[in-house]
Protein backbone atom coordinates (compact mmCIF):
# COMPACT_ATOMS: atom_id res chain seq x y z
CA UNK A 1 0.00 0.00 0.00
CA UNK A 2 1.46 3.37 -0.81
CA UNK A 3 2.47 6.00 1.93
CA UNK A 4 -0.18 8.66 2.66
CA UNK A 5 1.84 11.96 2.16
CA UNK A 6 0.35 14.73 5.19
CA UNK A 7 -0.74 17.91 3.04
CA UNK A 8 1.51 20.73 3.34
CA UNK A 9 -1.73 23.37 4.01
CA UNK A 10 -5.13 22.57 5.03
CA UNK A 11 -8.55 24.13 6.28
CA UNK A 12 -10.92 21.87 7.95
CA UNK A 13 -14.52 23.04 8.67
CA UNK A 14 -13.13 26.82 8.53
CA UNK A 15 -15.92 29.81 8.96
CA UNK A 16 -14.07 33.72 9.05
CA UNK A 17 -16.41 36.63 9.48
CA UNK A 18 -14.95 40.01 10.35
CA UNK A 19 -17.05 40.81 13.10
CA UNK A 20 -20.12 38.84 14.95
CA UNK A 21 -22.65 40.79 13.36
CA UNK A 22 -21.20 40.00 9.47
CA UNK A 23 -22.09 37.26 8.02
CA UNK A 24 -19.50 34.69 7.51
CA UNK A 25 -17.40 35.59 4.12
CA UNK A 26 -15.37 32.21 4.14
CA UNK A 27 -17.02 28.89 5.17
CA UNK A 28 -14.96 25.96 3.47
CA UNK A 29 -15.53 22.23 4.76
CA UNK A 30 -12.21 20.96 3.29
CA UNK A 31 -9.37 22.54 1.20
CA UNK A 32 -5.86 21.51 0.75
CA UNK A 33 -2.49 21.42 -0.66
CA UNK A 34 -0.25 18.67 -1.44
CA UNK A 35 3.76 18.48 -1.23
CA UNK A 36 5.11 20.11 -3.96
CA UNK A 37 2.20 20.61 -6.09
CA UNK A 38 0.92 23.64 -7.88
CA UNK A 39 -2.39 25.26 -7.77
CA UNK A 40 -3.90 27.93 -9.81
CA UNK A 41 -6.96 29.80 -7.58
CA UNK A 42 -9.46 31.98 -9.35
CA UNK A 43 -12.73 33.69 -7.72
CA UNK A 44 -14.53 36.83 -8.43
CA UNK A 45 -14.23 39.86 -6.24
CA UNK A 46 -16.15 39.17 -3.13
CA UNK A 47 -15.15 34.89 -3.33
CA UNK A 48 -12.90 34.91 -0.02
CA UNK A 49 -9.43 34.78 -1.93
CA UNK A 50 -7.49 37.59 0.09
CA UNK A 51 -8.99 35.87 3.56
CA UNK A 52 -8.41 32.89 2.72
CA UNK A 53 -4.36 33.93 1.55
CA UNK A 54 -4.82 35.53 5.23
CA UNK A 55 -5.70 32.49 6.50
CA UNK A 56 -2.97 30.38 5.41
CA UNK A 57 -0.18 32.65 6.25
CA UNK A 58 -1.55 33.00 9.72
CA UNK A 59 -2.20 36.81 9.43
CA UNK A 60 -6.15 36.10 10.22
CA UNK A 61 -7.54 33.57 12.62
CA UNK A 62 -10.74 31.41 11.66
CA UNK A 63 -13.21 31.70 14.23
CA UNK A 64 -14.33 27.80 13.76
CA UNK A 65 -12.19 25.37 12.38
CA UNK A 66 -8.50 24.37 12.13
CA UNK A 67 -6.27 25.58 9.15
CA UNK A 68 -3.22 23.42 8.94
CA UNK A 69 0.39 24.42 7.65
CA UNK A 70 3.13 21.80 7.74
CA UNK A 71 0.99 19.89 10.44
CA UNK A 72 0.29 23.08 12.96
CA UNK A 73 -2.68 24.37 13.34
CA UNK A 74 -1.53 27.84 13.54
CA UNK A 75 -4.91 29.04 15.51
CA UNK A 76 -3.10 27.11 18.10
CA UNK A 77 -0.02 29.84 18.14
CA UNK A 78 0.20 33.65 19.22
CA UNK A 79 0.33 36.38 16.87
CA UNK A 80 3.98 36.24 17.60
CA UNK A 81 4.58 32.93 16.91
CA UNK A 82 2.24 32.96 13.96
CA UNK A 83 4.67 35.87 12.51
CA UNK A 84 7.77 33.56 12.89
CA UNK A 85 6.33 30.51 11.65
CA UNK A 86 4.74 32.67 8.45
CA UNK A 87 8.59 33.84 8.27
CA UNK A 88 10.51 30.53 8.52
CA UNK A 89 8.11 28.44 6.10
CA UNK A 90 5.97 30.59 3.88
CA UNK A 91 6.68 33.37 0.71
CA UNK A 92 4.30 35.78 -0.64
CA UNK A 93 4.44 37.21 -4.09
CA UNK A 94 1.81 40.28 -3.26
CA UNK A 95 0.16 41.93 -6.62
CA UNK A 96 1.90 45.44 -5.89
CA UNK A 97 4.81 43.78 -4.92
CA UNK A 98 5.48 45.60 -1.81
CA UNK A 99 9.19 46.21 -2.00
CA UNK A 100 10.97 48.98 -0.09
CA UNK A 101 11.82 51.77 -3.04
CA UNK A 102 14.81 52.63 -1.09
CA UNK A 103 16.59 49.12 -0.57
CA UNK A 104 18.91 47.44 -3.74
CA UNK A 105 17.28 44.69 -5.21
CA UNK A 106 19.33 42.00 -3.22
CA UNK A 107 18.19 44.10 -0.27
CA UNK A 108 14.71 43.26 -0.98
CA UNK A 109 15.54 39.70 -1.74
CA UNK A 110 17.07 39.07 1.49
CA UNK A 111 14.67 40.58 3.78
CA UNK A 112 13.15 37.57 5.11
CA UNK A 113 16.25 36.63 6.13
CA UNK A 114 16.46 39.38 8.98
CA UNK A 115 12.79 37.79 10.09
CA UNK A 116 14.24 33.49 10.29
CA UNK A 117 16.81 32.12 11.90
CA UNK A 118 15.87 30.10 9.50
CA UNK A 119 16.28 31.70 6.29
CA UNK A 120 19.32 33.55 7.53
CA UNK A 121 21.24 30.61 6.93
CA UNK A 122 20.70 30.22 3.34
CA UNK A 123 20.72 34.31 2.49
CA UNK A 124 24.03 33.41 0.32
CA UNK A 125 21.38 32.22 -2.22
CA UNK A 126 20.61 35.23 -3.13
CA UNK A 127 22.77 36.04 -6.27
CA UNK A 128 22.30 32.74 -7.62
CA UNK A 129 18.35 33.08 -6.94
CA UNK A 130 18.10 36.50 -8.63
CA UNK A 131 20.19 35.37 -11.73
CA UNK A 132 17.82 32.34 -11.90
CA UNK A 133 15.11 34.64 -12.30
CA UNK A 134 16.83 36.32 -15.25
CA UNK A 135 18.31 39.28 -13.19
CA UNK A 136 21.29 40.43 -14.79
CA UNK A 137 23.75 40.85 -11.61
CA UNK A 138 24.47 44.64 -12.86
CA UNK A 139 20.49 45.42 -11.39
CA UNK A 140 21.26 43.50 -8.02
CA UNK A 141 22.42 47.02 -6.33
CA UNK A 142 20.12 49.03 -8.46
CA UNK A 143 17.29 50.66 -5.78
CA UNK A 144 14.12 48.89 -6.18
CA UNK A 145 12.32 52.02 -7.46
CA UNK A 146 14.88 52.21 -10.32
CA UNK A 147 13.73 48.62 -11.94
CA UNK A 148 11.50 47.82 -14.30
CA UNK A 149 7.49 46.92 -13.22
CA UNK A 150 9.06 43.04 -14.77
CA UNK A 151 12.17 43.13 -12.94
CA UNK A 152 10.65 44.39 -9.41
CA UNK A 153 8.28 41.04 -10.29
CA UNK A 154 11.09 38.79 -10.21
CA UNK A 155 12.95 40.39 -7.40
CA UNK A 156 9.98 39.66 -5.70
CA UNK A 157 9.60 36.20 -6.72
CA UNK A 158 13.15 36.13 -5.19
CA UNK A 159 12.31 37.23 -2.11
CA UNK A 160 9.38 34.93 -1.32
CA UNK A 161 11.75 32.00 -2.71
CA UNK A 162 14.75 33.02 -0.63
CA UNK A 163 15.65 30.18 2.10
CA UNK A 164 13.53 27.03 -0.02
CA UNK A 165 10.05 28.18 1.78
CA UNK A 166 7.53 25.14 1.79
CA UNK A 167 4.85 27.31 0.78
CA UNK A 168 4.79 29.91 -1.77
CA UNK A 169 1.74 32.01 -2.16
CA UNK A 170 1.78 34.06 -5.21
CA UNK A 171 -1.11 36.73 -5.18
CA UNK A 172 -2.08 38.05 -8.55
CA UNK A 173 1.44 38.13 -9.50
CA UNK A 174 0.93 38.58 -13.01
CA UNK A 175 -1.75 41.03 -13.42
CA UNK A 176 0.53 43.88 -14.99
CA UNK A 177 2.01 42.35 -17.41
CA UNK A 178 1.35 41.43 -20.86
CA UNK A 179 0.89 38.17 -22.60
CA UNK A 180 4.42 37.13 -23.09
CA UNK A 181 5.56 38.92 -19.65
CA UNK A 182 2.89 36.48 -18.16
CA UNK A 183 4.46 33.48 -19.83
CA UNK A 184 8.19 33.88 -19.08
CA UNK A 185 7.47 35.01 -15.54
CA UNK A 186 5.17 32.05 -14.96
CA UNK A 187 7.53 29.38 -16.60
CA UNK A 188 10.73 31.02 -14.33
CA UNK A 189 8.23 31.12 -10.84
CA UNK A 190 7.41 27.27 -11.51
CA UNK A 191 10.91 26.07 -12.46
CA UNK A 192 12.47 27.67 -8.94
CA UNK A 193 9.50 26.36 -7.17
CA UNK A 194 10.01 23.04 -8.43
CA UNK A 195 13.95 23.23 -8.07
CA UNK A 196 13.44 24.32 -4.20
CA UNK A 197 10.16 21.88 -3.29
CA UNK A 198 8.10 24.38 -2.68
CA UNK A 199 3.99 23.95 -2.85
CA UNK A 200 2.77 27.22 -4.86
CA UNK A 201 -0.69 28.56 -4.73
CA UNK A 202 -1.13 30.70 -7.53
CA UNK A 203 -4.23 33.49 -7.47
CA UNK A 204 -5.10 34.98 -10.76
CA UNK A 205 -8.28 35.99 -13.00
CA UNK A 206 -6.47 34.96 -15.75
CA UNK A 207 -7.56 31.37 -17.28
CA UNK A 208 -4.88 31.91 -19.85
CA UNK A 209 -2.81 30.27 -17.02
CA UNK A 210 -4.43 27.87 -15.67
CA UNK A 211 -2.86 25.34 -18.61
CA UNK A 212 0.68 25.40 -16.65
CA UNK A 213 -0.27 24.34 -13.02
CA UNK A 214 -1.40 20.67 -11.49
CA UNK A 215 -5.04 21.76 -10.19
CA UNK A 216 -7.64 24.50 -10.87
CA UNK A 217 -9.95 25.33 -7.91
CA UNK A 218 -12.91 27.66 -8.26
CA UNK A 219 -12.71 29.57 -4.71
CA UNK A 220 -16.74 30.38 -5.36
CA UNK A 221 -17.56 26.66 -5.77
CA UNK A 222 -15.87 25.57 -2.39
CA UNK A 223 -16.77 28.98 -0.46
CA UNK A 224 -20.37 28.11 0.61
CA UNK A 225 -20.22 31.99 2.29
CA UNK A 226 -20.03 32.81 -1.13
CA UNK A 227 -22.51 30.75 -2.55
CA UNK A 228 -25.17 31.64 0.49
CA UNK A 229 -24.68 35.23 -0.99
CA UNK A 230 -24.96 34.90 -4.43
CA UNK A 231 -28.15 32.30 -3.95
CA UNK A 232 -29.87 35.19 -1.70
């Protein structure tokens, strides 16, 4: 019989609402993520995506439920220790990026490292990651607001890569870039996540994508918050 491999994320039974007099926004039975593989997410405005992103990095808490990373249920931990766990085992791509315009590029990359012990260890990756990505070393020192909307992209593809995170959440990534941008950025992001292990959960409105990734999950169709609205 073969092995039964633990999922790397999971929400069991989860219901989020904001306050106690909103309704619930996310109410998901069962939702998870396996080692290693990749997942494109797609929702319309209003489906639960950014709560449920919150969720899984341990910024929100569930009010029912357990939601699962590497086998802790991180409603279990403090906000503190939420913040280092998020920092030693999880990378977010954000859709603005949020990189500080005054820091180099490799000083972007290797913030994480000054957040995990963890990560710390491996910030000597950080050349090799960045040329990976098709940064030309010559924009490692340039200051972030100096690059390129593509190249701030990939430095921070870099950043949430830096230190072989287990889970890499990529939110809307992609959304400023055209057609072909899309393609080589998508084809780099899976080849380093595949390279360091890393689960990716990829949001995006864009189906043209959904070709490249393991699993396509409607966040409507599993959010019955969602579907309680809409059916109202």
């Amino acid at each position: 019989m073969a092995a039964v491999t633990a999922p790397i994320a999971e929400l069991d039974k989860v219901v989020f609402r904001w306050s106690a007099r909103d309704a619930a926004c996310l109410d998901i039975e069962r939702f998870a993520l396996s080692p290693g593989e990749r997942v494109f997410l797609h929702g319309p405005s209003g489906s639960g995506k950014s709560t449920l992103l919150g969720l899984l990095g341990g910024v929100l808490v569930q009010e029912r439920g357990s939601v699962r990373v590497l086998g802790q249920s991180l409603e279990k931990l403090g906000a503190a220790s939420r913040d280092r766990f998020r920092a030693d085992h999880v990378g977010f791509i954000f859709q603005q990026f949020n990189l500080i315009p005054y820091l180099s590029a490799i000083e972007n990359v290797m913030l994480p490292c000054r957040f995990s012990a963890r990560r710390a260890r491996l910030s000597a990756d950080a050349a090799r990651l960045m040329s990976r990505l098709d940064l030309d070393p010559s924009l490692h020192h340039r200051l972030a607001m100096q690059l390129s909307v593509g190249q701030q992209q990939r430095v921070a593809a870099a950043r949430a890569l830096i230190g072989r995170p287990e889970l890499v959440i990529a939110d809307e990534p992609t959304s400023s870039l055209d057609a072909e941008r899309q393609r080589i950025f998508l084809d780099l992001l899976l080849h380093q996540c595949a390279e360091a292990d890393a689960t990716l959960l990829f949001v995006s409105h864009d189906h043209r994508l959904a070709g490249a990734f393991d699993r396509e999950v409607a966040l409507a169709s599993i959010n019955r918050a969602y579907e309680r609205r809409e059916a109202a």
